[in-house]
Protein backbone atom coordinates (compact mmCIF):
# COMPACT_ATOMS: atom_id res chain seq x y z
CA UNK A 1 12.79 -14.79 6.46
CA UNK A 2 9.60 -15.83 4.44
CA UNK A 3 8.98 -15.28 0.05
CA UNK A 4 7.12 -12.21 -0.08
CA UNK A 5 4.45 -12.19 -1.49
CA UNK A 6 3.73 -9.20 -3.87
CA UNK A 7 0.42 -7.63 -5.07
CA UNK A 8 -0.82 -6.98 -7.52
CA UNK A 9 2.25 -9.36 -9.05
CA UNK A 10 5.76 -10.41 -9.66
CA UNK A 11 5.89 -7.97 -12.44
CA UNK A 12 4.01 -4.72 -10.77
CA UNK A 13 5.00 -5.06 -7.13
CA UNK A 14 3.27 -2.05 -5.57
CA UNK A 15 2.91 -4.03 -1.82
CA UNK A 16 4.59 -7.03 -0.23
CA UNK A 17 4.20 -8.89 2.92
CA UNK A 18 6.42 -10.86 4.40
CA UNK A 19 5.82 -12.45 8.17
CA UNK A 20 8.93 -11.80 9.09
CA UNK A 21 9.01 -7.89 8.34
CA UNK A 22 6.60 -5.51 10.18
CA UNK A 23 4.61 -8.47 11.74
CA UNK A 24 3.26 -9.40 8.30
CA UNK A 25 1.93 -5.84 7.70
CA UNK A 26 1.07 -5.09 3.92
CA UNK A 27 3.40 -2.18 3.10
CA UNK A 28 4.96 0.20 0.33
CA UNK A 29 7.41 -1.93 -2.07
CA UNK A 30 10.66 -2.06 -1.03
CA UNK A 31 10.00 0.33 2.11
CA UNK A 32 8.64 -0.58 5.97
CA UNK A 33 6.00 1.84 5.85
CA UNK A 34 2.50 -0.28 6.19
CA UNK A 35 0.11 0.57 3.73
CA UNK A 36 -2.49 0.85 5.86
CA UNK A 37 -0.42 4.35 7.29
CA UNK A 38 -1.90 5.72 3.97
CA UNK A 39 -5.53 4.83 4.29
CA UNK A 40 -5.43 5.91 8.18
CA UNK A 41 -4.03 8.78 7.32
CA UNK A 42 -5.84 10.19 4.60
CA UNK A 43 -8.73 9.20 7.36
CA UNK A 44 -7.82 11.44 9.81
CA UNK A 45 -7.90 14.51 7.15
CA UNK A 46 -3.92 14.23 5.93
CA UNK A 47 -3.26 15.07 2.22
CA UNK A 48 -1.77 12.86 0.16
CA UNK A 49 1.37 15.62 0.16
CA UNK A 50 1.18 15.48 3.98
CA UNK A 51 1.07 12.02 4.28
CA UNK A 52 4.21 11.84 1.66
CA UNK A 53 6.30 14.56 4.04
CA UNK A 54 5.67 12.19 6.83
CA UNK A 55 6.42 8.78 5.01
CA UNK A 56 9.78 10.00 2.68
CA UNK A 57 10.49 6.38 1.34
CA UNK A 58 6.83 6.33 -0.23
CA UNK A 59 7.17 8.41 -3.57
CA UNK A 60 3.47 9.95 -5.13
CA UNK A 61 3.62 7.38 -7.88
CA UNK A 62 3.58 4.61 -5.28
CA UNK A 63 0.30 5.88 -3.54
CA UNK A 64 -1.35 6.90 -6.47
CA UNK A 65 -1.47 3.35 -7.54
CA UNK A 66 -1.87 1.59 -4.18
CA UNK A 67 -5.06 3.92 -4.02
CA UNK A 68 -6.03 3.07 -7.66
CA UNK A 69 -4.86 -0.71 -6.53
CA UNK A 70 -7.74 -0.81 -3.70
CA UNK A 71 -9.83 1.22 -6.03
CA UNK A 72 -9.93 -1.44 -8.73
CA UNK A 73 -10.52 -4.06 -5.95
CA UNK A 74 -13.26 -2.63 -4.00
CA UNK A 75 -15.09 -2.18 -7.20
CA UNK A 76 -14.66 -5.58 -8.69
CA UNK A 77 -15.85 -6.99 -5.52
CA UNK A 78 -18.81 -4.59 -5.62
CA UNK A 79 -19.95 -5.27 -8.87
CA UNK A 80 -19.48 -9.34 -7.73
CA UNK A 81 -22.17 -8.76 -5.17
């Protein structure tokens, strides 16, 4: 199997992607559960508690700061443009 490679970092892994797990899917730390299950979900009108019943190997803390993870991104990139 491939490195991972872990966002943000090697020190505050919140995602990793690997090609050889889950197609190369983005997902939870240390779980199979693709992030983007969160951001479709919340989408189609799911709470963040809902979504959490659904996924158990996601704990709040993780989402929280996947969401605050995008959050920071989409901004930066914003205020780039």
């Amino acid at each position: 199997m491939n490195k991972d490679m872990l966002l943000p970092d090697e020190k505050n892994p919140l995602i990793w992607i690997n090609p050889g797990r889950m197609s190369g899917a983005p997902c939870f730390y240390k779980t199979r559960v693709p992030v983007d299950a969160l951001f479709g979900n919340l989408e189609d009108g799911l709470t963040l508690d809902e979504f959490l019943d659904c996924f158990e190997g996601v704990t709040r803390e993780q989402a929280v700061a996947v969401l605050g993870f995008a959050k920071t991104k989409m901004l930066k990139a914003a205020a780039k443009n």
